[in-house]
PDB file of N, CA and C in Angstrom:
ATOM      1  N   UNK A   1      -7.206  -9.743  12.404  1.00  0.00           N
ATOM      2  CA  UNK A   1      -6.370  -9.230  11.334  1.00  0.00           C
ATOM      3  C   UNK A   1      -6.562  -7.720  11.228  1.00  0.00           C
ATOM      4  N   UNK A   2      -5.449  -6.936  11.376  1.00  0.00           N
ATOM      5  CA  UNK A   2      -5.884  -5.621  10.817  1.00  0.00           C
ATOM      6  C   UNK A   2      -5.927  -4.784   9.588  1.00  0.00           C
ATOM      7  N   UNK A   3      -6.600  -4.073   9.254  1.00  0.00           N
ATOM      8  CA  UNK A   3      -6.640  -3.756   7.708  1.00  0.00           C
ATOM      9  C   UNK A   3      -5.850  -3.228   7.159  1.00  0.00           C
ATOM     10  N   UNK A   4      -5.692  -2.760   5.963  1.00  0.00           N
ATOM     11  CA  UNK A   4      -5.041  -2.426   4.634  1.00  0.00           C
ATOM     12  C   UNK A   4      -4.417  -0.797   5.720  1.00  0.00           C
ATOM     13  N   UNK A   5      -5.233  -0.217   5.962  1.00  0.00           N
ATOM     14  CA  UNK A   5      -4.822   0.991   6.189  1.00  0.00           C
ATOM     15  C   UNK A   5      -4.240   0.910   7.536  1.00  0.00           C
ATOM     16  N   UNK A   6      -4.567   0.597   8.730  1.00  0.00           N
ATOM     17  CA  UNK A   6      -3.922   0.092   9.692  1.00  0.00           C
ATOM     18  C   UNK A   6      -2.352  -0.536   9.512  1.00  0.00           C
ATOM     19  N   UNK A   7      -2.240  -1.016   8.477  1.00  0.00           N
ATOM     20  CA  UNK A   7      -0.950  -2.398   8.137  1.00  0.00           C
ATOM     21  C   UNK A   7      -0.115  -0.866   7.878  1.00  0.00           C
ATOM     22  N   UNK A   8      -0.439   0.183   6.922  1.00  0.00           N
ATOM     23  CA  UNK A   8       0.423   1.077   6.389  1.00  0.00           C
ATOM     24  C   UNK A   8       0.878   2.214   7.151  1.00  0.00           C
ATOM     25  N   UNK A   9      -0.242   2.167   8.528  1.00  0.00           N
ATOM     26  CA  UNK A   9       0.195   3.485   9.030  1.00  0.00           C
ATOM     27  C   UNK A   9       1.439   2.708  10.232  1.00  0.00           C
ATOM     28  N   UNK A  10       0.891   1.268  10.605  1.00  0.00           N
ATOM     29  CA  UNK A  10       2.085   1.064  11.282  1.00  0.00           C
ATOM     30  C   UNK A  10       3.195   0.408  11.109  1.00  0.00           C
ATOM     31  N   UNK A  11       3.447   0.615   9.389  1.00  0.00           N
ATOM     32  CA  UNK A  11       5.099   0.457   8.874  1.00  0.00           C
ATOM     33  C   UNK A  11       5.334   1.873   9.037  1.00  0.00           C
ATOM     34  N   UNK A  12       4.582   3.273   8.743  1.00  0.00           N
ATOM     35  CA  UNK A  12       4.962   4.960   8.680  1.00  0.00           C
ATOM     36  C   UNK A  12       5.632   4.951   9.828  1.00  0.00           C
ATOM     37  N   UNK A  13       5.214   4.582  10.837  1.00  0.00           N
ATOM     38  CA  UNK A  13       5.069   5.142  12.229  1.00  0.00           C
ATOM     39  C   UNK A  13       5.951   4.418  13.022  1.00  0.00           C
ATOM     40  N   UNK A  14       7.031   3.350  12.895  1.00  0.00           N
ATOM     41  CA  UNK A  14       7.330   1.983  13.203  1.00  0.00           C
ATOM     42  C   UNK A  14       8.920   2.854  12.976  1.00  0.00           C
ATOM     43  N   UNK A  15       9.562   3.090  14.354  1.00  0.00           N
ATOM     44  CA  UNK A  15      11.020   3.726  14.053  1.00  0.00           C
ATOM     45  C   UNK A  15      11.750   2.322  13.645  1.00  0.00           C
ATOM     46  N   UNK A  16      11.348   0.656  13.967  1.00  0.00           N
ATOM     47  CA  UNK A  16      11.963   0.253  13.518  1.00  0.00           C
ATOM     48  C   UNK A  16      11.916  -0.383  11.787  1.00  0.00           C
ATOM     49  N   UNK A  17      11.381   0.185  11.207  1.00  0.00           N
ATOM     50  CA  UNK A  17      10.276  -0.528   9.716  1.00  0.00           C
ATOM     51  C   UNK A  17      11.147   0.760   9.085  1.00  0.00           C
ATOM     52  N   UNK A  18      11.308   0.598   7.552  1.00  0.00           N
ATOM     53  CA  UNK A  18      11.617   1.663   6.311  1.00  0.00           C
ATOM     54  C   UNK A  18      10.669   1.196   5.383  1.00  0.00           C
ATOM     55  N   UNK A  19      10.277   2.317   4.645  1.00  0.00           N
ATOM     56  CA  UNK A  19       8.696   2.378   3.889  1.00  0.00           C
ATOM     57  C   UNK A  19       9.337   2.055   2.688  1.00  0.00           C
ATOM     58  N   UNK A  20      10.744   2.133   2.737  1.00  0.00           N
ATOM     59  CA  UNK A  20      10.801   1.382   0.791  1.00  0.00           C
ATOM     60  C   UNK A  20      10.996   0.258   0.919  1.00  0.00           C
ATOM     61  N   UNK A  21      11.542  -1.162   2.324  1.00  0.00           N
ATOM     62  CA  UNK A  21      11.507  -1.972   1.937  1.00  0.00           C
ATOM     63  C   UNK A  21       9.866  -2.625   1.507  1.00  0.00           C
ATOM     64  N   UNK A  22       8.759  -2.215   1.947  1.00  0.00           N
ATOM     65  CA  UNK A  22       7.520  -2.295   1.131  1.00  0.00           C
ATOM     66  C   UNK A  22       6.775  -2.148   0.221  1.00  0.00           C
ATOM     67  N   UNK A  23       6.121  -2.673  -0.543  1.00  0.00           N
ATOM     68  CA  UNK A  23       5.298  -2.396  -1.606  1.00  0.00           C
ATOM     69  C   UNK A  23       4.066  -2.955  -1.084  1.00  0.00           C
ATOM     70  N   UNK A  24       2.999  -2.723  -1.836  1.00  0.00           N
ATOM     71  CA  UNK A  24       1.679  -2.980  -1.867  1.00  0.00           C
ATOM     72  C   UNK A  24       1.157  -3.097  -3.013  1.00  0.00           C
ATOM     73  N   UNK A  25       0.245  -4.089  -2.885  1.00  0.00           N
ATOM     74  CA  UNK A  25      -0.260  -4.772  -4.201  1.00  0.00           C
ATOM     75  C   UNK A  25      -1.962  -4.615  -4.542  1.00  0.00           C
ATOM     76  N   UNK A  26      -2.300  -3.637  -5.404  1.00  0.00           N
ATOM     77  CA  UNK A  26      -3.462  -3.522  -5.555  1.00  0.00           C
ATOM     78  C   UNK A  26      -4.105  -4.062  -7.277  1.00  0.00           C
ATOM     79  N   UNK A  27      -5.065  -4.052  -7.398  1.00  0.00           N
ATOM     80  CA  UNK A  27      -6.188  -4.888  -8.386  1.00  0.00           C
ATOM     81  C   UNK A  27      -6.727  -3.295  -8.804  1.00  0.00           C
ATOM     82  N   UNK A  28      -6.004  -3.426 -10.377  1.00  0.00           N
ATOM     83  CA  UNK A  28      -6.731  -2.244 -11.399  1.00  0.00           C
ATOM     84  C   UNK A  28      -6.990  -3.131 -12.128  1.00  0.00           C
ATOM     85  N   UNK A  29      -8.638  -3.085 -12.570  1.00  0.00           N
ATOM     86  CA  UNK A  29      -9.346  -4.342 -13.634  1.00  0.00           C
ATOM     87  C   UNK A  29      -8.925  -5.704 -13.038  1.00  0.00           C
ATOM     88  N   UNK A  30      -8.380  -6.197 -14.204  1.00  0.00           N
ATOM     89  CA  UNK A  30      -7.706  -7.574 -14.047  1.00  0.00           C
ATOM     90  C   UNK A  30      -6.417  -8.063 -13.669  1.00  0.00           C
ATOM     91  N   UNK A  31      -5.512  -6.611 -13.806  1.00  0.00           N
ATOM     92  CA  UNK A  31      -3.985  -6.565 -13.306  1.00  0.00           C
ATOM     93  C   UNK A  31      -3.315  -6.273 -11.882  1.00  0.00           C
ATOM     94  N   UNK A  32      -3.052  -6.890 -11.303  1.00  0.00           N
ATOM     95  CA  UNK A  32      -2.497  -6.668  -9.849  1.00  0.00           C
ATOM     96  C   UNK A  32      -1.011  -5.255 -10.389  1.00  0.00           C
ATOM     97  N   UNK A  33      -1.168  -4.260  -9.928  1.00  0.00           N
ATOM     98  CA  UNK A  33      -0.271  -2.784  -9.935  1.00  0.00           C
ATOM     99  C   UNK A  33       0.381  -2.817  -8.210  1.00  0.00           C
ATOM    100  N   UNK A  34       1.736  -2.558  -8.887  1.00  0.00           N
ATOM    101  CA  UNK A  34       2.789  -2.754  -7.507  1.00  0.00           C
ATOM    102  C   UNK A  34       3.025  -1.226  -6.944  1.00  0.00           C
ATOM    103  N   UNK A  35       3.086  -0.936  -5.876  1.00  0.00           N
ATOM    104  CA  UNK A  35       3.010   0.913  -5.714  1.00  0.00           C
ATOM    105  C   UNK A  35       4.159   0.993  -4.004  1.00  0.00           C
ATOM    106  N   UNK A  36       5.294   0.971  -4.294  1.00  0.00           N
ATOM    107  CA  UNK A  36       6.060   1.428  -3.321  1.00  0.00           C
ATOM    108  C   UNK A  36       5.430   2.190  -2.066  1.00  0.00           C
ATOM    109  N   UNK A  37       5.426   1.855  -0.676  1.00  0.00           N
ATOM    110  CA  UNK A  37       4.694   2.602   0.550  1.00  0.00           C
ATOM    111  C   UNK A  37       4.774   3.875   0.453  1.00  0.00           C
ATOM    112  N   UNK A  38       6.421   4.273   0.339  1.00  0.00           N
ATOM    113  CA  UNK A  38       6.659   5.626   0.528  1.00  0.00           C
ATOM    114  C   UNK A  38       6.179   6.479  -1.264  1.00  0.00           C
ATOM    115  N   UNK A  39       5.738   5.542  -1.882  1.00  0.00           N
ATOM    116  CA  UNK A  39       4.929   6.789  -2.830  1.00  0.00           C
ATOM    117  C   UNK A  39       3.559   7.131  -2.416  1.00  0.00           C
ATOM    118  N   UNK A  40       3.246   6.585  -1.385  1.00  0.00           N
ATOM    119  CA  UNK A  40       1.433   7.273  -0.920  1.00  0.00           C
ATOM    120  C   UNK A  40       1.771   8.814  -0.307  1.00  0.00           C
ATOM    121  N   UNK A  41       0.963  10.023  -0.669  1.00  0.00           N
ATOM    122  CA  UNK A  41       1.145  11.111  -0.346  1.00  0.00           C
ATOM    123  C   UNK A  41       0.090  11.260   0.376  1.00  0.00           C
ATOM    124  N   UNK A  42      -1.110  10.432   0.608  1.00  0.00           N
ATOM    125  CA  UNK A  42      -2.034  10.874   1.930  1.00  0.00           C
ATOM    126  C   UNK A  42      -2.953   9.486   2.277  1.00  0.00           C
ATOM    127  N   UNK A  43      -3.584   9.560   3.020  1.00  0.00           N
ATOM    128  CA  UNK A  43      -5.273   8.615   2.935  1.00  0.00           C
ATOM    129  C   UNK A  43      -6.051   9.135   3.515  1.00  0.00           C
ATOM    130  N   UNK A  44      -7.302   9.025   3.353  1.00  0.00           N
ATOM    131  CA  UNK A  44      -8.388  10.079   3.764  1.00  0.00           C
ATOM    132  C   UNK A  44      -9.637   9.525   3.434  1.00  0.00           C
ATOM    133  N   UNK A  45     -10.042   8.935   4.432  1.00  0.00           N
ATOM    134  CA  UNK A  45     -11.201   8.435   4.697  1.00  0.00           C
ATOM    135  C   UNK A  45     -10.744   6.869   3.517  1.00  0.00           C
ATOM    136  N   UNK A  46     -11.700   6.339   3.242  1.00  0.00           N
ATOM    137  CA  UNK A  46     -11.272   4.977   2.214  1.00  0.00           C
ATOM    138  C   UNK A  46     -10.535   5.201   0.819  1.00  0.00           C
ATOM    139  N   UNK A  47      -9.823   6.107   0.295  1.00  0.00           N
ATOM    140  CA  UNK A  47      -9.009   6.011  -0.339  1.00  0.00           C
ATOM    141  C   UNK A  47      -7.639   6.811   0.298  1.00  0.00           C
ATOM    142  N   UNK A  48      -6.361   6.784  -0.842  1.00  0.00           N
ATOM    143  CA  UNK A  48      -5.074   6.789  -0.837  1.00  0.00           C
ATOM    144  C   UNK A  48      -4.613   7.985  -1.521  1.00  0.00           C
ATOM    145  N   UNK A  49      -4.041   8.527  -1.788  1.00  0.00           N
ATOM    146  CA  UNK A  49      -3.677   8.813  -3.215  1.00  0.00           C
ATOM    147  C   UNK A  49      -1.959   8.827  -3.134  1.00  0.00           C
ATOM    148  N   UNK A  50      -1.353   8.601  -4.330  1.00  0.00           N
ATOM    149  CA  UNK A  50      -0.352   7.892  -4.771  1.00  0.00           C
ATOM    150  C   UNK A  50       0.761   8.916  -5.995  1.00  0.00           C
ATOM    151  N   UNK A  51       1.934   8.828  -5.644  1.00  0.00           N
ATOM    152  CA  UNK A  51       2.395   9.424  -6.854  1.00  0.00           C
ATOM    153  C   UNK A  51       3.427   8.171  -7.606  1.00  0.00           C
ATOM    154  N   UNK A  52       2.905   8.285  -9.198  1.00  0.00           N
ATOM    155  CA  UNK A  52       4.043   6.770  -9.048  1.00  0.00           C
ATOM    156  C   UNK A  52       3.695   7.042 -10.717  1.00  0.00           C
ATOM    157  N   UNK A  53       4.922   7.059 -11.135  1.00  0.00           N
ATOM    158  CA  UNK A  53       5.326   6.768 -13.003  1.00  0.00           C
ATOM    159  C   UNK A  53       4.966   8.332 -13.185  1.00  0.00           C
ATOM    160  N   UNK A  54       5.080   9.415 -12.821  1.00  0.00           N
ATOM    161  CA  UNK A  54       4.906  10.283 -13.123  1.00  0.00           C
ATOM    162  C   UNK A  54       3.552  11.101 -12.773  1.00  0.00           C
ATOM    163  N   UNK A  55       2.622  10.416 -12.203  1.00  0.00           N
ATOM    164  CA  UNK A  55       1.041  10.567 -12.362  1.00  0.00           C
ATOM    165  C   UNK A  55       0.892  10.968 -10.600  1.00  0.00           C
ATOM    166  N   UNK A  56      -0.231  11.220 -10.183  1.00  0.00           N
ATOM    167  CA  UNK A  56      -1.163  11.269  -8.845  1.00  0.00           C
ATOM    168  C   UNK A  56      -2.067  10.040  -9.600  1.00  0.00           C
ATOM    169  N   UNK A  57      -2.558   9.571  -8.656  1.00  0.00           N
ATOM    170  CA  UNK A  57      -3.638   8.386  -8.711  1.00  0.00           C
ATOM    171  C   UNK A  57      -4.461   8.197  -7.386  1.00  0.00           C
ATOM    172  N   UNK A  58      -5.799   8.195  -7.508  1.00  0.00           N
ATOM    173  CA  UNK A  58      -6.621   7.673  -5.874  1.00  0.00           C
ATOM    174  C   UNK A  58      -6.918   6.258  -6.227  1.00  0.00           C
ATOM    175  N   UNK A  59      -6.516   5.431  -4.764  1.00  0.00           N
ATOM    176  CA  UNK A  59      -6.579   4.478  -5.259  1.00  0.00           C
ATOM    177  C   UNK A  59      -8.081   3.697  -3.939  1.00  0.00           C
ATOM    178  N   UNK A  60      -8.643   3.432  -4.237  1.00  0.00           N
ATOM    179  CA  UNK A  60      -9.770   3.179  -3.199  1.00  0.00           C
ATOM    180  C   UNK A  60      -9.126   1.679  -2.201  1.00  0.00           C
ATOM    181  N   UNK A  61      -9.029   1.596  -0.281  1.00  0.00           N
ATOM    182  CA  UNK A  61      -8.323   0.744  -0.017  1.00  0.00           C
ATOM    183  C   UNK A  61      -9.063  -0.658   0.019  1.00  0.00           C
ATOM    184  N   UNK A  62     -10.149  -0.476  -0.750  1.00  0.00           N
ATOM    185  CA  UNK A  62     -10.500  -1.971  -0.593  1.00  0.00           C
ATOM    186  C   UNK A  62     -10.304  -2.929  -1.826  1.00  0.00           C
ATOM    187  N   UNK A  63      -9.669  -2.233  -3.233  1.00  0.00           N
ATOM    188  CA  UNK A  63      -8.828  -2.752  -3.545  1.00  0.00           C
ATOM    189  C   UNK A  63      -7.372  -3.359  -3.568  1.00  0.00           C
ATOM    190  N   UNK A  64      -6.647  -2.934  -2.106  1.00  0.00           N
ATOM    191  CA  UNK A  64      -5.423  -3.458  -1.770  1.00  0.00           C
ATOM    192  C   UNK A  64      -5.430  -4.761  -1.823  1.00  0.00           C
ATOM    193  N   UNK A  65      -4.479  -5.531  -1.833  1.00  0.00           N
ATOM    194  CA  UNK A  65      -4.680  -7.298  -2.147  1.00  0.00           C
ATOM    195  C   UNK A  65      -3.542  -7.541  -0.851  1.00  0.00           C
ATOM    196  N   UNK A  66      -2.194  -7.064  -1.229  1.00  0.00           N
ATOM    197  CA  UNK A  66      -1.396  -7.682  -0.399  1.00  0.00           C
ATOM    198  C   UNK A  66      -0.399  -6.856  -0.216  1.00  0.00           C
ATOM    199  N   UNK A  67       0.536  -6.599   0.436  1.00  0.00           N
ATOM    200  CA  UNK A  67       1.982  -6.085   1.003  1.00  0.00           C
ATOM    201  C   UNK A  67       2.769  -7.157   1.091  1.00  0.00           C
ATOM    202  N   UNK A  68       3.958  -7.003   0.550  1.00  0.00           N
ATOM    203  CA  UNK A  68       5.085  -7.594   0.469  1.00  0.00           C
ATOM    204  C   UNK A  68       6.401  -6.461   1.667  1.00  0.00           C
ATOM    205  N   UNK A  69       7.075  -7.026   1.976  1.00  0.00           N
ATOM    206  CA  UNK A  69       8.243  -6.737   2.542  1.00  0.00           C
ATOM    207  C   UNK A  69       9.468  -7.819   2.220  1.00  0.00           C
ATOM    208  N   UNK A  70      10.529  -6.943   1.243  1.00  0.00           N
ATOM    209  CA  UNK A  70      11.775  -7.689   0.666  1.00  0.00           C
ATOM    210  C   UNK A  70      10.933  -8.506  -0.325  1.00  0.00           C
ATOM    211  N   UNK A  71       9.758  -8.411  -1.072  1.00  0.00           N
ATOM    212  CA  UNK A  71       9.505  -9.333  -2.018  1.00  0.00           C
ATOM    213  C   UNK A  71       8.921 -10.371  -1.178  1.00  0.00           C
ATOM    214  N   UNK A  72       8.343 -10.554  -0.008  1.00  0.00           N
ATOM    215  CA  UNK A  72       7.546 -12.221   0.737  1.00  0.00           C
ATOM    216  C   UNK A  72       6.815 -10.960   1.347  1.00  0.00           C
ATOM    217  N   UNK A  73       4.969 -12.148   0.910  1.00  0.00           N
ATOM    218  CA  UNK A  73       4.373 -11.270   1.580  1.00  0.00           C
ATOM    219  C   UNK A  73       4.022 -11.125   2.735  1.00  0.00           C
ATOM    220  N   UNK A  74       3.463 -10.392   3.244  1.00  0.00           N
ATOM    221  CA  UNK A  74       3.269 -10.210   4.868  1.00  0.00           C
ATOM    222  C   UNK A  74       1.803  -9.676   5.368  1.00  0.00           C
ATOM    223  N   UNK A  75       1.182  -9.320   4.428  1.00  0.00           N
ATOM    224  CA  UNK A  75      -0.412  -8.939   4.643  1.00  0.00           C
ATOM    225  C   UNK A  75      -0.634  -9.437   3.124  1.00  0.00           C
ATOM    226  N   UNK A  76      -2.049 -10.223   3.654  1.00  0.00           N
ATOM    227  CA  UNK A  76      -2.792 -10.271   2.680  1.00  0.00           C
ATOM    228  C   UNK A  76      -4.087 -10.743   2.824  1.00  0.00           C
ATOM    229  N   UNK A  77      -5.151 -10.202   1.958  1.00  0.00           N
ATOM    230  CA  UNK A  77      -6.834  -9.987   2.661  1.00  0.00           C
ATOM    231  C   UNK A  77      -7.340 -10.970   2.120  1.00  0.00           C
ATOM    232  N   UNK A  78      -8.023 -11.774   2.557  1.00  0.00           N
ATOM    233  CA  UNK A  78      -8.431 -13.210   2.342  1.00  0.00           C
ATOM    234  C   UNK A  78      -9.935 -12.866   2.062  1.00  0.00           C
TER     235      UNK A  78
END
């Protein structure tokens, strides 16, 4: 299986893939937070950082849970 960050660089990089049909699903506290691909503005070393509702956010990737594409998911870390 390849990881969280691996899964994202090869939807970026993928002439046939578009980064908005994806989202990614990460765990803040107790709430799973939904964050569109194409709002990540970098990753660098084990975190992300993110622009989304107005804010920057780092989001660390070993909280990622799952990726969806069209809403069905397609990665998810067991």
């Amino acid at each position: 299986m390849i990881t969280a960050k691996q899964f994202i660089k090869k939807v970026q990089f993928d002439p046939n893939e578009k980064e908005a049909n994806y989202q990614l699903v990460y765990l803040n506290f107790n709430s799973e937070v939904y964050v569109e691909l194409d709002e990540i503005l970098s990753m660098d070393g084990n975190f992300m950082t993110v622009f989304q509702n107005s804010k920057r956010a780092e989001i660390p990737m070993h909280r990622i849970r799952k990726f969806l594409k069209n809403e069905e998911v397609v990665w998810e870390r067991k």
